[in-house]
C-alpha atoms as a PDB file:
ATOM      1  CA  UNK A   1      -0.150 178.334 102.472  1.00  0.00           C
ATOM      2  CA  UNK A   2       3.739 177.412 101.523  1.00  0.00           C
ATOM      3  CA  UNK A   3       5.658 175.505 103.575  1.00  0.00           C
ATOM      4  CA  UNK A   4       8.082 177.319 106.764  1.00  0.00           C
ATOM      5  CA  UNK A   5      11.231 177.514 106.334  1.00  0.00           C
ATOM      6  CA  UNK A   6      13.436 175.650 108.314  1.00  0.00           C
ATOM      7  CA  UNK A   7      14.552 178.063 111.103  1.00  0.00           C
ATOM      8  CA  UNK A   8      17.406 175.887 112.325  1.00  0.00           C
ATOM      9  CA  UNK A   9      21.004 176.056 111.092  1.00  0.00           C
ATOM     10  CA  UNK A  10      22.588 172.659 110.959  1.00  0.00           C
ATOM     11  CA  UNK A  11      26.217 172.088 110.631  1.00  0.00           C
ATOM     12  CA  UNK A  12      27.139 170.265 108.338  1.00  0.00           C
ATOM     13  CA  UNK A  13      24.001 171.490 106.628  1.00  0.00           C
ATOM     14  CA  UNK A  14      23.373 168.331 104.009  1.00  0.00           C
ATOM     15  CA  UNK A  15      25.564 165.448 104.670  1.00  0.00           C
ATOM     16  CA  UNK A  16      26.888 163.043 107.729  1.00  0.00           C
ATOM     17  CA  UNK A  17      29.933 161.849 107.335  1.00  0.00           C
ATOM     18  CA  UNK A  18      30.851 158.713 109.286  1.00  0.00           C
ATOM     19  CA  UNK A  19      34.648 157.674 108.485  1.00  0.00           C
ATOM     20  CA  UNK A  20      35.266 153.955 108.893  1.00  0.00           C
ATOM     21  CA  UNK A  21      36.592 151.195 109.383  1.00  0.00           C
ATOM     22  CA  UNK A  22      33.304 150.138 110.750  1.00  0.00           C
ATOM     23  CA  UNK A  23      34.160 147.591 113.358  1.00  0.00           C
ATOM     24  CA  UNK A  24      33.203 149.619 116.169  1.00  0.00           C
ATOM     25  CA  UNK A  25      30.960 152.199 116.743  1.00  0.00           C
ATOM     26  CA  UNK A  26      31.345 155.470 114.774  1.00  0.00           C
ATOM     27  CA  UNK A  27      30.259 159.208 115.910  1.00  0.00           C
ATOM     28  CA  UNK A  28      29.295 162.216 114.200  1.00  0.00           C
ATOM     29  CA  UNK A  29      28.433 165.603 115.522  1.00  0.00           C
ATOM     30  CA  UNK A  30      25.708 167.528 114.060  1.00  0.00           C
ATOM     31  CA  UNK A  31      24.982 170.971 115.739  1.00  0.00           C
ATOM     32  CA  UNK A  32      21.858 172.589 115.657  1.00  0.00           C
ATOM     33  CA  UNK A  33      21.748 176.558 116.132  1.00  0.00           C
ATOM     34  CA  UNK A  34      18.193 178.607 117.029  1.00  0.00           C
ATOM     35  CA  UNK A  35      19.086 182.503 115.333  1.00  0.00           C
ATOM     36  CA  UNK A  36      15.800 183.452 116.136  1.00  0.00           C
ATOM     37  CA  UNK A  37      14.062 185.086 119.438  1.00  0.00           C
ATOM     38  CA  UNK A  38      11.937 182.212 120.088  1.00  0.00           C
ATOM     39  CA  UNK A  39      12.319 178.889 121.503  1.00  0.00           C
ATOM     40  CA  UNK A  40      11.920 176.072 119.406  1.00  0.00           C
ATOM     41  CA  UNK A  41      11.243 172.310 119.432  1.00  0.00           C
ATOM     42  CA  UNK A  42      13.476 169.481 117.606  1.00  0.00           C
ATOM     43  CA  UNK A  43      13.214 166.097 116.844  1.00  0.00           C
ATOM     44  CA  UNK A  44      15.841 163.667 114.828  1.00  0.00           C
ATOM     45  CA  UNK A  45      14.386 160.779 112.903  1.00  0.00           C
ATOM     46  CA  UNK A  46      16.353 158.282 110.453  1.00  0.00           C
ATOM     47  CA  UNK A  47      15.338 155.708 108.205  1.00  0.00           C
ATOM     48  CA  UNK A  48      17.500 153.186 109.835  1.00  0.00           C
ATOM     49  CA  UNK A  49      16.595 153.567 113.675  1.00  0.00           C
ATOM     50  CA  UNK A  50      18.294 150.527 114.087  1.00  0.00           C
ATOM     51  CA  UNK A  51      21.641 151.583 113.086  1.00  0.00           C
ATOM     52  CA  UNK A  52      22.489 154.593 114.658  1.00  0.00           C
ATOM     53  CA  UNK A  53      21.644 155.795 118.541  1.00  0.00           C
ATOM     54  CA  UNK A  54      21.002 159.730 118.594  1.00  0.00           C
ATOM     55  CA  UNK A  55      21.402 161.788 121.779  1.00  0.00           C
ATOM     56  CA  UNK A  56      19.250 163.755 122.250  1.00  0.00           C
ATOM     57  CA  UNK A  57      16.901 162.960 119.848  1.00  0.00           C
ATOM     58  CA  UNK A  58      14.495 165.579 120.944  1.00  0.00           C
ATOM     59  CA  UNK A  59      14.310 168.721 122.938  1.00  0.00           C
ATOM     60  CA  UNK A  60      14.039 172.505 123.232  1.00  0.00           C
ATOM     61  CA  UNK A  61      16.877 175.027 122.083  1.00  0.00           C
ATOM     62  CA  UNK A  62      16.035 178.418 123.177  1.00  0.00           C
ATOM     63  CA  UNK A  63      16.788 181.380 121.354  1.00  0.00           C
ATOM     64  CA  UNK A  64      20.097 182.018 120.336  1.00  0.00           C
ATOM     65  CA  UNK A  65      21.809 179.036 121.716  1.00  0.00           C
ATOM     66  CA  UNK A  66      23.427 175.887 119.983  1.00  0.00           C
ATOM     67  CA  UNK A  67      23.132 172.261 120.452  1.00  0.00           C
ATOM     68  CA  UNK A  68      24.910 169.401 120.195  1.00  0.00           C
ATOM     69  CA  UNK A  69      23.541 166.020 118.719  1.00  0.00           C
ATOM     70  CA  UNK A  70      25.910 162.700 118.911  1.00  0.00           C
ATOM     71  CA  UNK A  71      24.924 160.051 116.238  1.00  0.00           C
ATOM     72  CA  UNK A  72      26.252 156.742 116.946  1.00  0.00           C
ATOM     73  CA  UNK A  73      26.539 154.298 113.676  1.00  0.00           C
ATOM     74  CA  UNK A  74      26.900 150.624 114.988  1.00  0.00           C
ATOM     75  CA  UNK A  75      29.118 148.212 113.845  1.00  0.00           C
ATOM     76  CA  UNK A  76      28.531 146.620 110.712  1.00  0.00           C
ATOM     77  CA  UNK A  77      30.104 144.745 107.568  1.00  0.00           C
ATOM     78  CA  UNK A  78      30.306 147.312 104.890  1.00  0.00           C
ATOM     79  CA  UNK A  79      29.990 147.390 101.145  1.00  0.00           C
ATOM     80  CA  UNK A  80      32.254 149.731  99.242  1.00  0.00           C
ATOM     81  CA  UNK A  81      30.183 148.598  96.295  1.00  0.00           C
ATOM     82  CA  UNK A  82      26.835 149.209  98.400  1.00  0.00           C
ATOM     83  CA  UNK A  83      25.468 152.638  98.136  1.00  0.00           C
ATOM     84  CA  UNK A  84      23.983 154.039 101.184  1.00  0.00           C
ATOM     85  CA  UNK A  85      20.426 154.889 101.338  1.00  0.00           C
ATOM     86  CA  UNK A  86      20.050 155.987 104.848  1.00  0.00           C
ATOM     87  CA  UNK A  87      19.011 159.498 105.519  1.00  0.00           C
ATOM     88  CA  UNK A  88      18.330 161.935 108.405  1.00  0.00           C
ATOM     89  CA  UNK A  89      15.661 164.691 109.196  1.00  0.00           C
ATOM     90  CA  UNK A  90      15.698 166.943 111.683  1.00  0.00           C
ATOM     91  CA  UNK A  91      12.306 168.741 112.398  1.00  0.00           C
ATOM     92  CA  UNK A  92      11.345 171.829 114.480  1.00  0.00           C
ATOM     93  CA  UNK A  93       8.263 173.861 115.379  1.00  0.00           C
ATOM     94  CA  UNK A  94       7.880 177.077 117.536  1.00  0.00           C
ATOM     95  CA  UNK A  95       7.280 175.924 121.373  1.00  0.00           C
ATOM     96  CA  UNK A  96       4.278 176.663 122.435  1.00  0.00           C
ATOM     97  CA  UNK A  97       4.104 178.953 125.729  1.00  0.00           C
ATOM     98  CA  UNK A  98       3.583 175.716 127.940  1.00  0.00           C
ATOM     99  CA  UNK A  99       5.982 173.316 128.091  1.00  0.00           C
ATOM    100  CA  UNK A 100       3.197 170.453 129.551  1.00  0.00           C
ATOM    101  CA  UNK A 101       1.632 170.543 125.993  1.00  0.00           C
ATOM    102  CA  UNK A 102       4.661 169.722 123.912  1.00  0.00           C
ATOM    103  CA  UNK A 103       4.073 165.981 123.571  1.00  0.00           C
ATOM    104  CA  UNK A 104       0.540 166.787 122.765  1.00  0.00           C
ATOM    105  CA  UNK A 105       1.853 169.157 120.529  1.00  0.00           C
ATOM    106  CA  UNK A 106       3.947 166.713 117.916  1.00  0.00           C
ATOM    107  CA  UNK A 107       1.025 164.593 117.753  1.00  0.00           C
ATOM    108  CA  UNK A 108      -1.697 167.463 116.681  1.00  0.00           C
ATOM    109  CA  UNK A 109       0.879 169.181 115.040  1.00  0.00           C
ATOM    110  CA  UNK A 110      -0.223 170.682 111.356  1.00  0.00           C
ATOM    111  CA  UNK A 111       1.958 170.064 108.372  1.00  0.00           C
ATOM    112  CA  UNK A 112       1.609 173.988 107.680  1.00  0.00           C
ATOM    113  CA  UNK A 113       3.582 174.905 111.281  1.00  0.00           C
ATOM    114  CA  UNK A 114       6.645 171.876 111.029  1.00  0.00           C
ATOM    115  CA  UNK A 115      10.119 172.708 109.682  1.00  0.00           C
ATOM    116  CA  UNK A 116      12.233 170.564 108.673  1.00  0.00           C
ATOM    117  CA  UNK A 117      15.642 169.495 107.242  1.00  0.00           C
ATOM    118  CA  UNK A 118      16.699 166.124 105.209  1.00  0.00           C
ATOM    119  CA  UNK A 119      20.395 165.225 105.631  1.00  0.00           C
ATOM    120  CA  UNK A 120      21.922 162.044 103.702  1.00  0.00           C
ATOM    121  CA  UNK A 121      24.865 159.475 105.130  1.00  0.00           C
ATOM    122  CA  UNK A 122      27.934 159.391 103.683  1.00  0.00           C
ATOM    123  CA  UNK A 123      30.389 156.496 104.653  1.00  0.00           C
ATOM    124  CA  UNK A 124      34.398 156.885 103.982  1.00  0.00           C
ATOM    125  CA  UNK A 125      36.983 154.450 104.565  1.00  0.00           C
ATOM    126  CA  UNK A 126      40.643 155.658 104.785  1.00  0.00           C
ATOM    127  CA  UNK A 127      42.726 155.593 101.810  1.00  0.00           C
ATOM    128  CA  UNK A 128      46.145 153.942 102.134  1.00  0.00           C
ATOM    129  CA  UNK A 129      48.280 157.023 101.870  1.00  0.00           C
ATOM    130  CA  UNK A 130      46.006 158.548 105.060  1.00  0.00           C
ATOM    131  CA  UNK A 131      46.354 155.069 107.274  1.00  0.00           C
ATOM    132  CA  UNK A 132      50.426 156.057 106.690  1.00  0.00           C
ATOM    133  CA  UNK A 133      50.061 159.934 107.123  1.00  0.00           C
ATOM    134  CA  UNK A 134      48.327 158.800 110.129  1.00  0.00           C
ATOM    135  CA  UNK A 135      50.169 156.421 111.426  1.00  0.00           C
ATOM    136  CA  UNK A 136      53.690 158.394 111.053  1.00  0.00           C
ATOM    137  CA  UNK A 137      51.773 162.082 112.509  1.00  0.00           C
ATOM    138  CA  UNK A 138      51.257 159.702 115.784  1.00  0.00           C
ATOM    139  CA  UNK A 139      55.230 158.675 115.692  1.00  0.00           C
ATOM    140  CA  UNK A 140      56.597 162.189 115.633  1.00  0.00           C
ATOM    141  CA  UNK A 141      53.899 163.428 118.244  1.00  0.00           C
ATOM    142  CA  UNK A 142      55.079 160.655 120.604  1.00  0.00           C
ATOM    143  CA  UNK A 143      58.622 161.609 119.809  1.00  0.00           C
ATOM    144  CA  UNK A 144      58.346 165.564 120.027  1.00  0.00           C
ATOM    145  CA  UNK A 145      56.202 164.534 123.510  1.00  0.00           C
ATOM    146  CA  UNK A 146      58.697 162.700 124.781  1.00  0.00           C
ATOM    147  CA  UNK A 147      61.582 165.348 123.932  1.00  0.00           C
ATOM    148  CA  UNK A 148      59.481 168.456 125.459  1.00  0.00           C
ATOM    149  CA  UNK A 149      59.236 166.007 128.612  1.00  0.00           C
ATOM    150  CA  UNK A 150      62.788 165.354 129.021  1.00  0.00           C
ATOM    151  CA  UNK A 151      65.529 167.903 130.435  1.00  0.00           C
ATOM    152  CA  UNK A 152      67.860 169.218 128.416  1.00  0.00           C
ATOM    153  CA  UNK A 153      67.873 170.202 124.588  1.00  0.00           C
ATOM    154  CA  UNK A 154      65.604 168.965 122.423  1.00  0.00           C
ATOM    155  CA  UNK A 155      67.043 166.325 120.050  1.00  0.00           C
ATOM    156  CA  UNK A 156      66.313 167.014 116.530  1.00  0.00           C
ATOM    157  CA  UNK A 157      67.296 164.288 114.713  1.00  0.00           C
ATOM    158  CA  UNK A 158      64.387 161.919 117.297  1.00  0.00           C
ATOM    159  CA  UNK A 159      62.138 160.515 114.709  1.00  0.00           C
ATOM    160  CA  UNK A 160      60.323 157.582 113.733  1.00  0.00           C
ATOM    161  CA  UNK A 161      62.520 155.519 112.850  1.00  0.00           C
ATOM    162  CA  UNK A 162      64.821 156.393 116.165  1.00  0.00           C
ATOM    163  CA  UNK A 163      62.279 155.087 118.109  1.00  0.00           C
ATOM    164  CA  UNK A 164      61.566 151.975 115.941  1.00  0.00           C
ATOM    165  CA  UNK A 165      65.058 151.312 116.188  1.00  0.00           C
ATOM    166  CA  UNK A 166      65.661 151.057 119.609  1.00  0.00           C
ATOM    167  CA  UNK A 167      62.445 148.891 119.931  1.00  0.00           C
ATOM    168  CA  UNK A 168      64.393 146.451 117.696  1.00  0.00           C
ATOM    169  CA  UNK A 169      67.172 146.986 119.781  1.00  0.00           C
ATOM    170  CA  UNK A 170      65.621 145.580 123.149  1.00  0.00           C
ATOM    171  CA  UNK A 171      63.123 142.695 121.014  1.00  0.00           C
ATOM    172  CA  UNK A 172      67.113 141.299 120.036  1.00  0.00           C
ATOM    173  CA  UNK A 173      67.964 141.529 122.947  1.00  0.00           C
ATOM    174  CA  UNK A 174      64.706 139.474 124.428  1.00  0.00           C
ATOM    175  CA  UNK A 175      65.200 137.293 121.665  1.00  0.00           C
ATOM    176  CA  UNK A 176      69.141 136.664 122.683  1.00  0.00           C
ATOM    177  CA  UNK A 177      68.546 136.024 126.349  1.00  0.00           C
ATOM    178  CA  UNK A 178      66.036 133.521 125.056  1.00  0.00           C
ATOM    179  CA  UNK A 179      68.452 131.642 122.264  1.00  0.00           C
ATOM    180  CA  UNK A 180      71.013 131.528 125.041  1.00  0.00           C
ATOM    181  CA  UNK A 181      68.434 129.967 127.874  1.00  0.00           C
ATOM    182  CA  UNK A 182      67.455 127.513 125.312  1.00  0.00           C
ATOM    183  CA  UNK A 183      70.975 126.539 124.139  1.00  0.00           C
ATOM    184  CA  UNK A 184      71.507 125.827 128.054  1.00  0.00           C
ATOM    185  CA  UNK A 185      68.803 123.389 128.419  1.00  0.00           C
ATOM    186  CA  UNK A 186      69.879 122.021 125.315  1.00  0.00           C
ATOM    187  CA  UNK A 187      73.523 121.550 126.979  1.00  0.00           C
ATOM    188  CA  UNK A 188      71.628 120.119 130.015  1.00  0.00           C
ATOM    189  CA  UNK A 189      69.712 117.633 128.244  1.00  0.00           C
ATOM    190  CA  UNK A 190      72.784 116.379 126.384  1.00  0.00           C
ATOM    191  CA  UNK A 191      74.322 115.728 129.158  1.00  0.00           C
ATOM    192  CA  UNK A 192      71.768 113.948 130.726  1.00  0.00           C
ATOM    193  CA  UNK A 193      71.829 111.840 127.956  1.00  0.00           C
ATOM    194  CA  UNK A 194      75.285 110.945 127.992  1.00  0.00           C
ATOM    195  CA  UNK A 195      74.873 110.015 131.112  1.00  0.00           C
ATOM    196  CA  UNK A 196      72.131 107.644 130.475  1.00  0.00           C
ATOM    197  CA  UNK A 197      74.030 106.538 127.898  1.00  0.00           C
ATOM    198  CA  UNK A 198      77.095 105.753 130.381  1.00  0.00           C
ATOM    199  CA  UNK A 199      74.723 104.422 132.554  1.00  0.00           C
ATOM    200  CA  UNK A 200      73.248 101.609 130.463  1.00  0.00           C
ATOM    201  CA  UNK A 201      76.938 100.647 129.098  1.00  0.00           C
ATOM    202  CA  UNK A 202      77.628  99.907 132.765  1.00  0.00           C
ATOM    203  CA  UNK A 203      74.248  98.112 133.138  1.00  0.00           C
ATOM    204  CA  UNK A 204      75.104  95.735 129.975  1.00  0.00           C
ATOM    205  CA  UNK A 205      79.208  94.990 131.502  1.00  0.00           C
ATOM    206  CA  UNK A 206      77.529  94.142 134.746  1.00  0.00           C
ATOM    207  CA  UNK A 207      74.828  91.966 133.080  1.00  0.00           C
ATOM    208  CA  UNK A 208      77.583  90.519 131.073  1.00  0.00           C
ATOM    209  CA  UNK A 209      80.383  90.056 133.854  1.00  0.00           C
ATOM    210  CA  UNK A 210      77.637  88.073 136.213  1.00  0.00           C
ATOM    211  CA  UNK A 211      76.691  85.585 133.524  1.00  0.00           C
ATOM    212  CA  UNK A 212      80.543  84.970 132.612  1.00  0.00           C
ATOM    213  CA  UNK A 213      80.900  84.052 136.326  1.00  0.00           C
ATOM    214  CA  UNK A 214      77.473  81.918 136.268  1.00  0.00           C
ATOM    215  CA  UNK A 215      78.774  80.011 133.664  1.00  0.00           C
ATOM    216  CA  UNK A 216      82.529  79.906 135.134  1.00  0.00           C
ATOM    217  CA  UNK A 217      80.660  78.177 138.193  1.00  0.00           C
ATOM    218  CA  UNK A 218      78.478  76.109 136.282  1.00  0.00           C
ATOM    219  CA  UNK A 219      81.901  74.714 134.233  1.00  0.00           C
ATOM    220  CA  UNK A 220      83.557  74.244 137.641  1.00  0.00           C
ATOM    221  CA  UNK A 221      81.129  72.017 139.343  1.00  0.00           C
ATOM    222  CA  UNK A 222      80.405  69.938 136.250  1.00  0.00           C
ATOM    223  CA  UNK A 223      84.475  69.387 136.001  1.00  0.00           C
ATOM    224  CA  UNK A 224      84.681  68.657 139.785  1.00  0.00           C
ATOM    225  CA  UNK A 225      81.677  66.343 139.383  1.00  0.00           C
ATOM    226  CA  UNK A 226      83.250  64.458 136.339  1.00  0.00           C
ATOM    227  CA  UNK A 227      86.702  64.312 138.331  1.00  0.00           C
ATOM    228  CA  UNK A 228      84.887  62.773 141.393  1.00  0.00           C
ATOM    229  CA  UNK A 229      82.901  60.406 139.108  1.00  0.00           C
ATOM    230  CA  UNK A 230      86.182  59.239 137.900  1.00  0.00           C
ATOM    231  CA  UNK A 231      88.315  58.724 140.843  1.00  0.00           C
ATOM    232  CA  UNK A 232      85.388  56.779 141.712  1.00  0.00           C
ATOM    233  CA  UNK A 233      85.344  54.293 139.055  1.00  0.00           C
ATOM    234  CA  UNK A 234      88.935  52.528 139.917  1.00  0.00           C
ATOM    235  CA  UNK A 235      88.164  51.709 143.463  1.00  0.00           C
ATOM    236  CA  UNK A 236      84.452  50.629 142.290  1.00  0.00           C
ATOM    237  CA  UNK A 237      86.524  47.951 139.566  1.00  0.00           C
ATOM    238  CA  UNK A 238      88.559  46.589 142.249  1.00  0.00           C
ATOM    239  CA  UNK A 239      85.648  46.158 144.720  1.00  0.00           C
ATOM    240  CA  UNK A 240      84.274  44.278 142.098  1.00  0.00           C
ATOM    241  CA  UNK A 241      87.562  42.142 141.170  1.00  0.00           C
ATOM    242  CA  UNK A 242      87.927  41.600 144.641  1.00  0.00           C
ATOM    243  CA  UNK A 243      84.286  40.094 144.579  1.00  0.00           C
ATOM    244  CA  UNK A 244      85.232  38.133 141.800  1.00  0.00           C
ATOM    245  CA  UNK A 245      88.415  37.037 142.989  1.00  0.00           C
ATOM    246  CA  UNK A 246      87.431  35.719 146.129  1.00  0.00           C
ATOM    247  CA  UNK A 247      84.175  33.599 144.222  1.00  0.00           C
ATOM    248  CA  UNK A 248      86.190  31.912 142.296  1.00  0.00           C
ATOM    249  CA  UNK A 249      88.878  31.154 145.458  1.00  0.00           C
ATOM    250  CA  UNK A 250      86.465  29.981 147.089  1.00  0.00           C
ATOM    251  CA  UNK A 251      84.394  27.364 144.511  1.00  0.00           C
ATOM    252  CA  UNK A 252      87.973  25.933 143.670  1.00  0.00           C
ATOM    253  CA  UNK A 253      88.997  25.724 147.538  1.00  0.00           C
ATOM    254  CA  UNK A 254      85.564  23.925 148.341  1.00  0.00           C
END
């Protein structure tokens, strides 16, 4: 007996595409539509269960309706030179009239009655020329945004650059109000330290002015002491002559 067809159609039917960069977590959509009159059973495996998260990873889609299935690539460090090797399948089976038996169901199921689909992961990074096509769609959408919200005519020549300009308008201006707080402490400090400056000449005259007049006094009381010392000496030689004097008076008198 050949194998069922599967009776799913995926979207996209071969490939999952997960666009970097790959420092976050990346998600995918992969949509799973039931064409027939019957209800059937999915379930999503991977050969890397520990890099991606799918929700749901199993269920029922009844007939004729479509579901949606997230599948969430972690964060990793990737190889451009690395070529990927993970892979998805997606298999289904009829539902059987009680829902109570479906677990017992995938585990007696018969390779005959499973469908199934194999889908293969593709990783992209952005080219250069798409980070800038990217980068300047966002600046016109913010500008055209911000012209539909204001009153009046829409400016046509808003762009880009417009808005890039008058950013570099007000970070001059921040950086002006900064140069000109800075050059005021600068003027503050200076003269602070002129006045220190001031200060310590002041310090060194007084310093200097006090020992002139500790040595001024020092000179004085030596010259008073040496001018005392001799008016002294005269009247101490004639006390002395006197002494003589009268010895010798005396012995010849005797």
């Amino acid at each position: 007996m050949s194998k069922l067809e599967q009776v799913l159609v995926l979207d996209p039917p071969s490939d999952l595409r997960f666009k970097g960069p790959f420092t976050d977590v990346v998600t995918t959509s992969l949509t799973l539509k039931n064409p027939s009159d019957k209800r059937v059973c999915f379930k999503v495996k991977t050969t890397a269960p520990r890099r991606y998260c799918v929700r749901p990873n199993s269920g029922i889609i009844d007939a004729g309706v479509i579901v949606t299935i997230s599948v969430m690539l972690q964060p990793f460090d990737y190889d451009p030179n690395e070529k990927s090797k993970h892979k998805f399948m997606v298999q289904s089976i009829f539902a059987p009239p009680n829902e109570s038996e479906l677990d017992a169901m995938w585990k007696d199921v018969k390779p005959d009655d499973l469908m199934d689909s194999k889908l293969r992961c593709v990783f992209d990074l952005p080219s250069e020329n798409n980070k800038v096509k990217d980068v300047e769609g966002s600046s016109d959408v913010a500008v055209q945004n911000f012209s539909k919200a204001a009153d009046g005519p829409v400016v046509a020549a808003a762009s880009s650059k417009t808005v890039s300009a008058s950013v570099d308008d007000s970070e001059m201006k921040k950086l002006s109000e900064e140069c000109k707080r800075l050059q005021a402490e600068m003027g503050k400090l200076t003269d602070e330290n002129r006045q220190l400056k001031d200060d310590g000449v002041r310090m060194r005259r007084a310093a200097q002015h006090s020992d002139h007049m500790t040595s001024n006094q020092t000179g004085s009381s030596s010259s008073m002491m040496q001018h005392t010392t001799a008016a002294s000496l005269p009247s101490l030689l004639v006390v002395i002559a006197a002494i003589f004097i009268g010895f010798f008076i005396g012995k010849f008198v005797l």
